[in-house]
N, C-alpha and C. Protein backbone atom coordinates (compact mmCIF):
# COMPACT_ATOMS: atom_id res chain seq x y z
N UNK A 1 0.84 -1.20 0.00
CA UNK A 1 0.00 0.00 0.00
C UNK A 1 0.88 1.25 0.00
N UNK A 2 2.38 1.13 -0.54
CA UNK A 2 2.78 2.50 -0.89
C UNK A 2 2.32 3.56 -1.69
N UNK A 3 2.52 4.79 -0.94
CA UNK A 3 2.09 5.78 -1.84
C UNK A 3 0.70 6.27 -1.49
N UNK A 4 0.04 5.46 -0.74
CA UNK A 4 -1.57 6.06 0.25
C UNK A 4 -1.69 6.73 1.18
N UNK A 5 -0.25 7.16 1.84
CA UNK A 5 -0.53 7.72 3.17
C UNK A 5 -0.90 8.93 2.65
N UNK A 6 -1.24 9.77 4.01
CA UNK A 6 -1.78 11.54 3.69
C UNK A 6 -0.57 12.06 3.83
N UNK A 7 0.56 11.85 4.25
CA UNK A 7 1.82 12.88 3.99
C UNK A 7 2.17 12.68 2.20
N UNK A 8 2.15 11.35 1.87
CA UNK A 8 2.54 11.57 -0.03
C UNK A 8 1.14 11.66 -0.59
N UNK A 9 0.17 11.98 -0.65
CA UNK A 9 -0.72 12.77 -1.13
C UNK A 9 -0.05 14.51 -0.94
N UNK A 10 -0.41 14.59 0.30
CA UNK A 10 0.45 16.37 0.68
C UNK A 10 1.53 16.47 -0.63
N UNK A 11 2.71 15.27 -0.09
CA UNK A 11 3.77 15.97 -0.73
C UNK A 11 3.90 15.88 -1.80
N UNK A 12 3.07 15.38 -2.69
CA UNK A 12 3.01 15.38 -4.08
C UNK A 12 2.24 16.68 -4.54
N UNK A 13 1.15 16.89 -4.14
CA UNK A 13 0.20 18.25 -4.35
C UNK A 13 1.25 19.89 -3.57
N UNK A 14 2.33 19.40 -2.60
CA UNK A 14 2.83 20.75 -2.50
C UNK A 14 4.33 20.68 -3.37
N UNK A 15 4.74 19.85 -3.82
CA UNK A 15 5.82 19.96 -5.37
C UNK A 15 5.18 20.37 -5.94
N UNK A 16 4.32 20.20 -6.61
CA UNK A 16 3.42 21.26 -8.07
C UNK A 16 3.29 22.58 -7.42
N UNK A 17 2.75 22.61 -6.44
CA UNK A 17 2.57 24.25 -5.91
C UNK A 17 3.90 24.87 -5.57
N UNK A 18 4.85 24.28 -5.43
CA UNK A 18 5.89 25.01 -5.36
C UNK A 18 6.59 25.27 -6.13
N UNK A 19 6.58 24.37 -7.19
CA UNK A 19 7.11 24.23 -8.62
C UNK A 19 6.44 25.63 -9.50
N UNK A 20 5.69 25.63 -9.25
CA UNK A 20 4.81 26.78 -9.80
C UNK A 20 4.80 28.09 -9.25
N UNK A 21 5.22 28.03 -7.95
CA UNK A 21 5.62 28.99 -7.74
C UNK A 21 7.20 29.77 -7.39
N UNK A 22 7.95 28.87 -7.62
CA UNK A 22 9.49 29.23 -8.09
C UNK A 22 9.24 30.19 -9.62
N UNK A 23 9.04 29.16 -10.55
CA UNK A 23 8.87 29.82 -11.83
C UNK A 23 8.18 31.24 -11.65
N UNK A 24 7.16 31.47 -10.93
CA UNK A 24 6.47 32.58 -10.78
C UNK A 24 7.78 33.75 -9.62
N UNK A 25 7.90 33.45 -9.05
CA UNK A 25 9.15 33.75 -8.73
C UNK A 25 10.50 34.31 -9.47
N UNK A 26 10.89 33.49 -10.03
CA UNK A 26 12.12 33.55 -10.99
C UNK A 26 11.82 34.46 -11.88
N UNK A 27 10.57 34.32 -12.41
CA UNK A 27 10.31 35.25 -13.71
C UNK A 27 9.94 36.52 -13.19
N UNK A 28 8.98 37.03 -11.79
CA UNK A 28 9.38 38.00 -11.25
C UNK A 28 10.67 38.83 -11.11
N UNK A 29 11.58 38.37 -10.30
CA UNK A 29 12.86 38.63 -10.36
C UNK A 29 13.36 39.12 -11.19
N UNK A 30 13.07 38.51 -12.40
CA UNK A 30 14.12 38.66 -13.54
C UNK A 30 13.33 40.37 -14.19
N UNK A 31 12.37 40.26 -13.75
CA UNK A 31 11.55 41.55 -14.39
C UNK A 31 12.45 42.53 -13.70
N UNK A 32 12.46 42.67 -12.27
CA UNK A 32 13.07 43.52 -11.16
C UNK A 32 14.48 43.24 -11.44
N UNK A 33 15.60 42.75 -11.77
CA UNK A 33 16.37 42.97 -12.95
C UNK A 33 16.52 43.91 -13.74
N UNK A 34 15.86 43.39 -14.39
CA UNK A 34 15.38 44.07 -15.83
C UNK A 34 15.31 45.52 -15.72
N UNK A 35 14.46 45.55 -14.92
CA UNK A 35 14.23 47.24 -14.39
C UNK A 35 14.86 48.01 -13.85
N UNK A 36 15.71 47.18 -12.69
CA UNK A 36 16.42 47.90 -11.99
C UNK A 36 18.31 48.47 -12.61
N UNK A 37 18.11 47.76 -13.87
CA UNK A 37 19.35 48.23 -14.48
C UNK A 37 19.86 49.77 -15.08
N UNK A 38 18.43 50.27 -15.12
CA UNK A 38 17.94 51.76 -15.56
C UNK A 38 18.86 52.50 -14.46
N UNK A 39 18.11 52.33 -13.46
CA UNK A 39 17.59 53.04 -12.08
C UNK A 39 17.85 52.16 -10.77
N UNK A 40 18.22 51.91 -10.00
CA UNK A 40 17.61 51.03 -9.00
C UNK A 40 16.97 51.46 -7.76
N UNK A 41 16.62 52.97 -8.29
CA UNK A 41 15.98 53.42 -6.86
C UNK A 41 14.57 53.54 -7.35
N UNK A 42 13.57 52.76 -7.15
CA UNK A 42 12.13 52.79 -7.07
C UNK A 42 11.65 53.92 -6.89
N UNK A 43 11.86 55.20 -6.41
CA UNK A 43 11.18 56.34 -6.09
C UNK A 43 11.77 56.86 -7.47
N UNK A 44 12.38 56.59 -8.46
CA UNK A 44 12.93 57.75 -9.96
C UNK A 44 12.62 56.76 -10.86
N UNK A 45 12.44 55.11 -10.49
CA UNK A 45 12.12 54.42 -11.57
C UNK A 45 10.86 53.77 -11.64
N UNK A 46 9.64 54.10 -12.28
CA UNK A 46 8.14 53.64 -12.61
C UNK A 46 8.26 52.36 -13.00
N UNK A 47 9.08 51.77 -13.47
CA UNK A 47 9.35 50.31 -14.00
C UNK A 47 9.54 49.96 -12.93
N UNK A 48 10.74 50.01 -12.37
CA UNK A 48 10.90 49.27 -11.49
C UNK A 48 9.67 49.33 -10.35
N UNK A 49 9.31 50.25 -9.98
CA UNK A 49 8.08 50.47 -8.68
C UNK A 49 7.43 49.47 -9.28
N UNK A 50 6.25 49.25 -10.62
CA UNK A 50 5.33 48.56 -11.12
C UNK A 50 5.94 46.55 -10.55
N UNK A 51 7.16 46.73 -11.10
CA UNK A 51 7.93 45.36 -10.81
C UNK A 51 7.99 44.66 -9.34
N UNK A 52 8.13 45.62 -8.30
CA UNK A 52 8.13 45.24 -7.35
C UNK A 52 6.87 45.17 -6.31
N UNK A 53 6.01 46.21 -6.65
CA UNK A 53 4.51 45.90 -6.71
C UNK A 53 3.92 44.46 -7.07
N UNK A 54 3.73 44.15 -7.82
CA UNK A 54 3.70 43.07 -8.72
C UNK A 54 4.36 41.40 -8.06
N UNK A 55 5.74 41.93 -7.56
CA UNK A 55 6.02 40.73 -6.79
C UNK A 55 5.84 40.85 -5.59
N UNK A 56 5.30 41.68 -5.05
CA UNK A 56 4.48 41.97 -3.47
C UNK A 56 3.46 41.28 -3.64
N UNK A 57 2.77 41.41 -4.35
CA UNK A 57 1.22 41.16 -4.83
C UNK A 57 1.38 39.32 -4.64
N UNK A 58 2.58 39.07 -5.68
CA UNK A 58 2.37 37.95 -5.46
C UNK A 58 3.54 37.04 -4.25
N UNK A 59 3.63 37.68 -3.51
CA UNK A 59 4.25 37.18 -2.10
C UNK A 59 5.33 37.06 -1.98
N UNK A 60 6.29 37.23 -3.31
CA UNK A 60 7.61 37.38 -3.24
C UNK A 60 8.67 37.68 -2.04
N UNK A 61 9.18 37.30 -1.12
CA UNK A 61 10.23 37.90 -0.32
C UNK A 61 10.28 38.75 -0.35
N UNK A 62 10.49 40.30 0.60
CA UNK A 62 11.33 41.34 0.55
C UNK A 62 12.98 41.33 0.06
N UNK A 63 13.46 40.18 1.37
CA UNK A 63 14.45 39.71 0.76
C UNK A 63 14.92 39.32 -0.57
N UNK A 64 14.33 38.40 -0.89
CA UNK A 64 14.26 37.86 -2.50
C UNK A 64 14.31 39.56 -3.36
N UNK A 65 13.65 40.37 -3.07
CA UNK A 65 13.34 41.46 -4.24
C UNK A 65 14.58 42.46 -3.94
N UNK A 66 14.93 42.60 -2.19
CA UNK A 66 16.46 43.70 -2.11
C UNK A 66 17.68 42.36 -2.59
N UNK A 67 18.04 41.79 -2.78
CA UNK A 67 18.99 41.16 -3.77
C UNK A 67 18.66 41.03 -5.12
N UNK A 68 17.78 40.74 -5.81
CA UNK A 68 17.58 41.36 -6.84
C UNK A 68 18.34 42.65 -7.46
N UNK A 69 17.59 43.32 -6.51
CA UNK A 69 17.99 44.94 -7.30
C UNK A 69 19.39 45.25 -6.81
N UNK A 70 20.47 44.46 -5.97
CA UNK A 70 21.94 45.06 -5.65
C UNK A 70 22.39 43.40 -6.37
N UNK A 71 21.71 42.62 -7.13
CA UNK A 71 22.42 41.82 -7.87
C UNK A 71 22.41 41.98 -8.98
N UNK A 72 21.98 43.47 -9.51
CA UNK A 72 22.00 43.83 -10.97
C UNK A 72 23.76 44.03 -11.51
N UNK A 73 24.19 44.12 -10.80
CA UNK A 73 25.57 44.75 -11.69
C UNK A 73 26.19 42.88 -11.56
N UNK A 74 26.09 42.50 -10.60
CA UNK A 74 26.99 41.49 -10.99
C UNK A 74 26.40 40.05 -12.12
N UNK A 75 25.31 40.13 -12.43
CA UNK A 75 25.19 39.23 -13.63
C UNK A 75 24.59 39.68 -14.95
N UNK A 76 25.00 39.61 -16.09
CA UNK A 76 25.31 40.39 -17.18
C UNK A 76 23.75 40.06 -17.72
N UNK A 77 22.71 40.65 -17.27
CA UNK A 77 21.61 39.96 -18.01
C UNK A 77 20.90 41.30 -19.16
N UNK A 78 20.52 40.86 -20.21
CA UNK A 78 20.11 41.67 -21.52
C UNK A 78 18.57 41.56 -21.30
N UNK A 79 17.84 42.71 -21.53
CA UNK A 79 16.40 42.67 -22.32
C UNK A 79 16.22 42.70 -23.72
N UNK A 80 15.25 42.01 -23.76
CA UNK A 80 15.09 41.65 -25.44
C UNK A 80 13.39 41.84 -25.81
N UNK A 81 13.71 42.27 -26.84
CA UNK A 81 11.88 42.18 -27.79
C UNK A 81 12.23 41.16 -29.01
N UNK A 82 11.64 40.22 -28.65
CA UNK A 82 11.62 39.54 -30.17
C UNK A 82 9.82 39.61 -30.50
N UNK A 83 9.85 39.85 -32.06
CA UNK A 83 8.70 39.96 -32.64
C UNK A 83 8.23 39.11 -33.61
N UNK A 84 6.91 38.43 -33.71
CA UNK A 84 6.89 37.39 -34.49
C UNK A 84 5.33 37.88 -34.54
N UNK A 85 4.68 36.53 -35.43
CA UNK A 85 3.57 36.57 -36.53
C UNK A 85 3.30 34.92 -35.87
N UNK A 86 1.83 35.21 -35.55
CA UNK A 86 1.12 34.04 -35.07
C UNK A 86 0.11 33.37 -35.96
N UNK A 87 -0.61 32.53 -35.34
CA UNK A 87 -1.69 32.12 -36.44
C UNK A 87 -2.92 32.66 -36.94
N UNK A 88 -2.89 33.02 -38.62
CA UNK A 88 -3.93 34.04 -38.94
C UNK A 88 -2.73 35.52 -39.08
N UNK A 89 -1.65 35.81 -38.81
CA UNK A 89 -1.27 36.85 -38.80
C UNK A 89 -1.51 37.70 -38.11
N UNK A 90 -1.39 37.00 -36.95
CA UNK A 90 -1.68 37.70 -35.38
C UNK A 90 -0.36 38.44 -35.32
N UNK A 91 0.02 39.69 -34.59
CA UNK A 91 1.39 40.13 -34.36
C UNK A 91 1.29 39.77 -33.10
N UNK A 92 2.40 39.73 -32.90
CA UNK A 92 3.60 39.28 -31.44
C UNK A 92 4.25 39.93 -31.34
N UNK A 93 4.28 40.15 -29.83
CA UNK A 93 5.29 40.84 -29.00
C UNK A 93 5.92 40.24 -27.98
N UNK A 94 7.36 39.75 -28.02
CA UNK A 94 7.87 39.49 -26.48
C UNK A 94 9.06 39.84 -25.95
N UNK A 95 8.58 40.26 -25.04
CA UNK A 95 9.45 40.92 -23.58
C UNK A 95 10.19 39.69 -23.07
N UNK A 96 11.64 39.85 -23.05
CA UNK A 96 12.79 38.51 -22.41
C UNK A 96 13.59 39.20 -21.49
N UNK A 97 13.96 38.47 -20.80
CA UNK A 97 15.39 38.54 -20.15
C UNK A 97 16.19 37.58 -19.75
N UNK A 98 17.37 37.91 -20.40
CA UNK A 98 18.02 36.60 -20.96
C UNK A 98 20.25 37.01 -20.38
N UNK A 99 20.10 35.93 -20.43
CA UNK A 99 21.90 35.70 -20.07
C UNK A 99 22.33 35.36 -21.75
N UNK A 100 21.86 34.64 -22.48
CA UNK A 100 22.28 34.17 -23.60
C UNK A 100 21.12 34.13 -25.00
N UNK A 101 21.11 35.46 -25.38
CA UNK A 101 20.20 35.99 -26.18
C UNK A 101 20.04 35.11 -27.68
N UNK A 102 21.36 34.43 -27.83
CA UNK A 102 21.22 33.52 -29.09
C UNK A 102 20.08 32.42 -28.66
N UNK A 103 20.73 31.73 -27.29
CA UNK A 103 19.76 30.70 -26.77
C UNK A 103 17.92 31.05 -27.00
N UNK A 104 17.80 32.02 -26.29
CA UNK A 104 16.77 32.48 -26.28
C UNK A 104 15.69 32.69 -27.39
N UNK A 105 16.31 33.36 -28.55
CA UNK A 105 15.99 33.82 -29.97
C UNK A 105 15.65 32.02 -30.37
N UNK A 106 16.44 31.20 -30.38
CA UNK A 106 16.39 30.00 -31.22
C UNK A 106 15.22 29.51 -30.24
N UNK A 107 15.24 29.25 -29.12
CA UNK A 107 14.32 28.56 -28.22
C UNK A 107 12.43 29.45 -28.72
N UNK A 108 12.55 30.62 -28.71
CA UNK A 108 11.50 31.22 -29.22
C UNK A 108 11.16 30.91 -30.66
N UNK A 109 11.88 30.88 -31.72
CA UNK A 109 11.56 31.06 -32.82
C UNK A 109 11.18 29.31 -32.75
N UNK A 110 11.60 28.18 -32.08
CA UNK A 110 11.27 26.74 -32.57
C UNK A 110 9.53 26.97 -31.53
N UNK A 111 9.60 27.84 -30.87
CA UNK A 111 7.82 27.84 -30.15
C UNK A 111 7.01 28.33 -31.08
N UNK A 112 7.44 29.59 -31.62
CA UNK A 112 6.64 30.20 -32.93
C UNK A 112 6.41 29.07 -33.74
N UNK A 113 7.55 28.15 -34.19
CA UNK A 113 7.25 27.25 -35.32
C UNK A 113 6.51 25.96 -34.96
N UNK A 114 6.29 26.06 -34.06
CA UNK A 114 5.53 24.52 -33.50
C UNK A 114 4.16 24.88 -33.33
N UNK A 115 3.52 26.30 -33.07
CA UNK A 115 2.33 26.66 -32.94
C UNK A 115 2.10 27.65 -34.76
N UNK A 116 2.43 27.55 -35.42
CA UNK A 116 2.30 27.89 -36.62
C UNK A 116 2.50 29.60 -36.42
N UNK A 117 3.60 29.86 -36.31
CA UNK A 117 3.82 30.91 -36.11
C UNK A 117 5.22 31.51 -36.68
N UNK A 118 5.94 32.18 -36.77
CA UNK A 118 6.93 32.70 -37.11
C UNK A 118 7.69 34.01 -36.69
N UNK A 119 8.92 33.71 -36.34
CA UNK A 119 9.75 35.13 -35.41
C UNK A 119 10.06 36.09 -36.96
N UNK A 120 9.95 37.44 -36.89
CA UNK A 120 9.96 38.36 -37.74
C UNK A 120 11.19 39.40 -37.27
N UNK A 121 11.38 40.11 -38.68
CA UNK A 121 12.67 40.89 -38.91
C UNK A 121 12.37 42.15 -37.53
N UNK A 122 13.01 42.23 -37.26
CA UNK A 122 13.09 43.43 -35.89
C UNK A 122 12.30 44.84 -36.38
N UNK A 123 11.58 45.70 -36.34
CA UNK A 123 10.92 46.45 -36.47
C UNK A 123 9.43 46.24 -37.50
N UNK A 124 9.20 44.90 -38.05
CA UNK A 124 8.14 44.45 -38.58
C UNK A 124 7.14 44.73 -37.84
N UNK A 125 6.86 44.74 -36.52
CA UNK A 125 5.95 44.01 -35.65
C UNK A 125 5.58 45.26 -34.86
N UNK A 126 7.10 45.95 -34.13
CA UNK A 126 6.53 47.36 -33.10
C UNK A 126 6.26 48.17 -33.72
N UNK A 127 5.69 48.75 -34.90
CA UNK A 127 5.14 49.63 -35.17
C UNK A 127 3.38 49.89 -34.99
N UNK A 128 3.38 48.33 -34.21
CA UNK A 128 1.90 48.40 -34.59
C UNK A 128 1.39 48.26 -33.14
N UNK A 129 2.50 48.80 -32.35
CA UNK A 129 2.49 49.13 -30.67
C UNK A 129 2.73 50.01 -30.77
N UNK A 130 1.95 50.81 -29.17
CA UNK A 130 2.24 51.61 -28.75
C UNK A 130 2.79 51.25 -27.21
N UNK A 131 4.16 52.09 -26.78
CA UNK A 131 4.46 51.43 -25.13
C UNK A 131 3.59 52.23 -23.95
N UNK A 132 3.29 51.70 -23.38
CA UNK A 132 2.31 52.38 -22.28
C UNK A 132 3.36 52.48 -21.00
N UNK A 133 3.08 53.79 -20.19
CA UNK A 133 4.34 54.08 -19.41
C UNK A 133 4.95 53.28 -18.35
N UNK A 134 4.37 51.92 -18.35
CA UNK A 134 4.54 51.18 -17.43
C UNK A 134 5.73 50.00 -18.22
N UNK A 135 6.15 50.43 -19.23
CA UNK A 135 7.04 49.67 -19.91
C UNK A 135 6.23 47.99 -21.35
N UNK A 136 4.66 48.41 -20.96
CA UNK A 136 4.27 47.44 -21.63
C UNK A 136 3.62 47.96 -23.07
N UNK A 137 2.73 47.34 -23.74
CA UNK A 137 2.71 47.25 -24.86
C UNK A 137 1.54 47.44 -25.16
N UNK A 138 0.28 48.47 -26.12
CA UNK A 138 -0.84 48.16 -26.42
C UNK A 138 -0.73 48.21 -27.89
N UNK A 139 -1.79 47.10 -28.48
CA UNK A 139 -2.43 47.33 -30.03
C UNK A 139 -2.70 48.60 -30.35
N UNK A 140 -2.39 49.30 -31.61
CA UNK A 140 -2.61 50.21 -31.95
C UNK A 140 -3.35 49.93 -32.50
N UNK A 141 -3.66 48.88 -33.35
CA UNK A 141 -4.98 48.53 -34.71
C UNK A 141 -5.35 46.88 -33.98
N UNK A 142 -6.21 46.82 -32.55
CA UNK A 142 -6.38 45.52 -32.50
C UNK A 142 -7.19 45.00 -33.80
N UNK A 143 -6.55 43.44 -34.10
CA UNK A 143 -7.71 43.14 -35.05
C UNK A 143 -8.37 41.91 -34.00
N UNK A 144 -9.90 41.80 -35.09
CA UNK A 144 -10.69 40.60 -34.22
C UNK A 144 -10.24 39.33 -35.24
N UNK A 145 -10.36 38.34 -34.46
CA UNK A 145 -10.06 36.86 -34.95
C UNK A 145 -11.40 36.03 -34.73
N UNK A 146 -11.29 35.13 -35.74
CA UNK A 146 -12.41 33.78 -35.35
C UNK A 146 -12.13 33.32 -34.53
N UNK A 147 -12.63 31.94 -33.95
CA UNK A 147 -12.64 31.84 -32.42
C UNK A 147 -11.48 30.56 -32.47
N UNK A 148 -11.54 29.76 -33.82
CA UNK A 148 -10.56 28.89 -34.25
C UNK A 148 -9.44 29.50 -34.25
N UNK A 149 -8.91 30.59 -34.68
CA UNK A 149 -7.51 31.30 -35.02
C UNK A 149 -7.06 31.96 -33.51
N UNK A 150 -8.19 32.18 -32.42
CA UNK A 150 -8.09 32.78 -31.41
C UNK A 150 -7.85 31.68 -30.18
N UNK A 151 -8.32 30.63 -30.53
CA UNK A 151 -8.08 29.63 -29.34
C UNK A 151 -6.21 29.28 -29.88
N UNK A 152 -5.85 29.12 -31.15
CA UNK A 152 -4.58 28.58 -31.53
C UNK A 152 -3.40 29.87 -31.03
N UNK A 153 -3.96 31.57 -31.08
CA UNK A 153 -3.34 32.32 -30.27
C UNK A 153 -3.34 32.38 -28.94
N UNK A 154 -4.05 31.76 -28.27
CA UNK A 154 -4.52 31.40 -27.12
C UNK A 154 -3.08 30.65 -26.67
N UNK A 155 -3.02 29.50 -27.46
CA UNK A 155 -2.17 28.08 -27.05
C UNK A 155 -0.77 28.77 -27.09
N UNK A 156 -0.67 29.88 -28.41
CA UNK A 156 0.73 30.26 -28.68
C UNK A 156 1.24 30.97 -27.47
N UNK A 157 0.25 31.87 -27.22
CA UNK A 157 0.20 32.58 -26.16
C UNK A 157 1.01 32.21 -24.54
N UNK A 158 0.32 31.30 -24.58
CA UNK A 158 0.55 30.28 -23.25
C UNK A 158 1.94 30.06 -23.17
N UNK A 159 2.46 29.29 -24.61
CA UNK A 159 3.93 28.55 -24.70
C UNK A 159 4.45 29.33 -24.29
N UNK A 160 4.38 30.45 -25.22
CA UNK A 160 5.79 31.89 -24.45
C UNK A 160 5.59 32.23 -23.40
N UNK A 161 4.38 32.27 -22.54
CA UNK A 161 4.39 32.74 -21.10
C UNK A 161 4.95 31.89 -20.65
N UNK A 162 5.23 30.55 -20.59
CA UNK A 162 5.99 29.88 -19.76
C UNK A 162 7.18 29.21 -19.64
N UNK A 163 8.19 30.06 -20.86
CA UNK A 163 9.19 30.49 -21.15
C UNK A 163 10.15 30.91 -20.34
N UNK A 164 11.10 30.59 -19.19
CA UNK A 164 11.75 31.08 -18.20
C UNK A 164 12.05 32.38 -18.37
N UNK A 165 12.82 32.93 -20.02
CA UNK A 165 13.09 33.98 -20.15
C UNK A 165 12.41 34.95 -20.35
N UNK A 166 11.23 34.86 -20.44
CA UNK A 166 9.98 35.79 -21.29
C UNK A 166 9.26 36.52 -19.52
N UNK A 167 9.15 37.62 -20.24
CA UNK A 167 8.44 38.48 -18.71
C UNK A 167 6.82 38.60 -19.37
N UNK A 168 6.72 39.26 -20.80
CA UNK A 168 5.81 39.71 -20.94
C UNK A 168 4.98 39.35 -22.17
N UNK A 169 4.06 38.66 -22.60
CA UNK A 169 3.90 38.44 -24.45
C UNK A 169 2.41 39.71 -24.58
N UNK A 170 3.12 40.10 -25.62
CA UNK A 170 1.59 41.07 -26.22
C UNK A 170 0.99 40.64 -27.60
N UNK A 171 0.25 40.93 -27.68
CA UNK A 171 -0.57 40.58 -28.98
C UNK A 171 -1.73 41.48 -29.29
N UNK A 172 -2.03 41.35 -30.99
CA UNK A 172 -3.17 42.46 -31.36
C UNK A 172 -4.29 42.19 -31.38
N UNK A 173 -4.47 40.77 -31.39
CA UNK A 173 -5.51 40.00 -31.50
C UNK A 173 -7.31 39.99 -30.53
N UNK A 174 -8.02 40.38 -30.82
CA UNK A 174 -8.97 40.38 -29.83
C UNK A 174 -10.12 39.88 -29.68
């Protein structure tokens, strides 16, 4: 009768929850990073404030978030927009932060290609954004989709959110 007690029930159901919430974690972080490379004083930087908000919200450490922002100089990390074309000719937008931007680019562009999608030439795509002052992204011309082309942006959607390197995906689609 291994495997019935109520402690491995528990400890199987709190690995997924914790698993899930590292990643939620990590990818926080990396935003507060990201941000804090500008600026790292929250009272001159709106990015960063929004970032650390955000991982308050979701329970993040204090701790966890003041190393963050005094571990910006010592690891060399890049932000990135890569822009791509989804299914139906949905535009894409994504927000990375990355140690190894080649890695990243190839790891994205084989997600684009597995959900019928495709990574595009660098300024194809942001013109059809506008940045909102919080560092994110709105449709300038949302278009509407069928509900078939919208559930498959849906799925694309998803892949890149759960992307270690990816903070943010936008799209025009509505």
């Amino acid at each position: 009768m291994s495997g019935h007690s109520k402690w491995a029930q528990i400890k199987h159901k709190k690995g997924i929850t914790d698993k899930k919430r590292g990643q939620l974690f990590s990818k926080l972080l990396k935003a507060i990073r990201a941000a804090a490379r500008t600026e790292p004083n929250p009272d001159f930087n709106p990015r960063l404030r929004t970032a650390i908000e955000t991982a308050k919200a979701a329970s993040v450490p204090m701790d966890n978030i003041r190393r963050a922002i005094e571990g910006v100089e010592s690891k060399n990390m890049e932000e990135l927009t890569v822009e791509g074309y989804g299914p139906g000719g949905v535009a894409f937008l994504v927000s990375a932060v990355t140690d190894n931007r080649n890695r990243t680019i190839a790891e994205l562009r084989k997600i684009f290609g597995d959900r019928e999608g495709k990574v595009a030439e660098p300024g194809s795509v942001l013109w059809a954004f506008e940045q909102s002052k919080d560092g994110g992204f709105t449709p300038k011309f949302p278009t509407k989709v069928d509900p078939v082309i919208k559930e498959k942006v849906s799925a694309l959607e998803g892949d890149l959110g759960e992307h270690d390197d990816v903070i943010a995906v936008f799209t025009n689609a509505v």
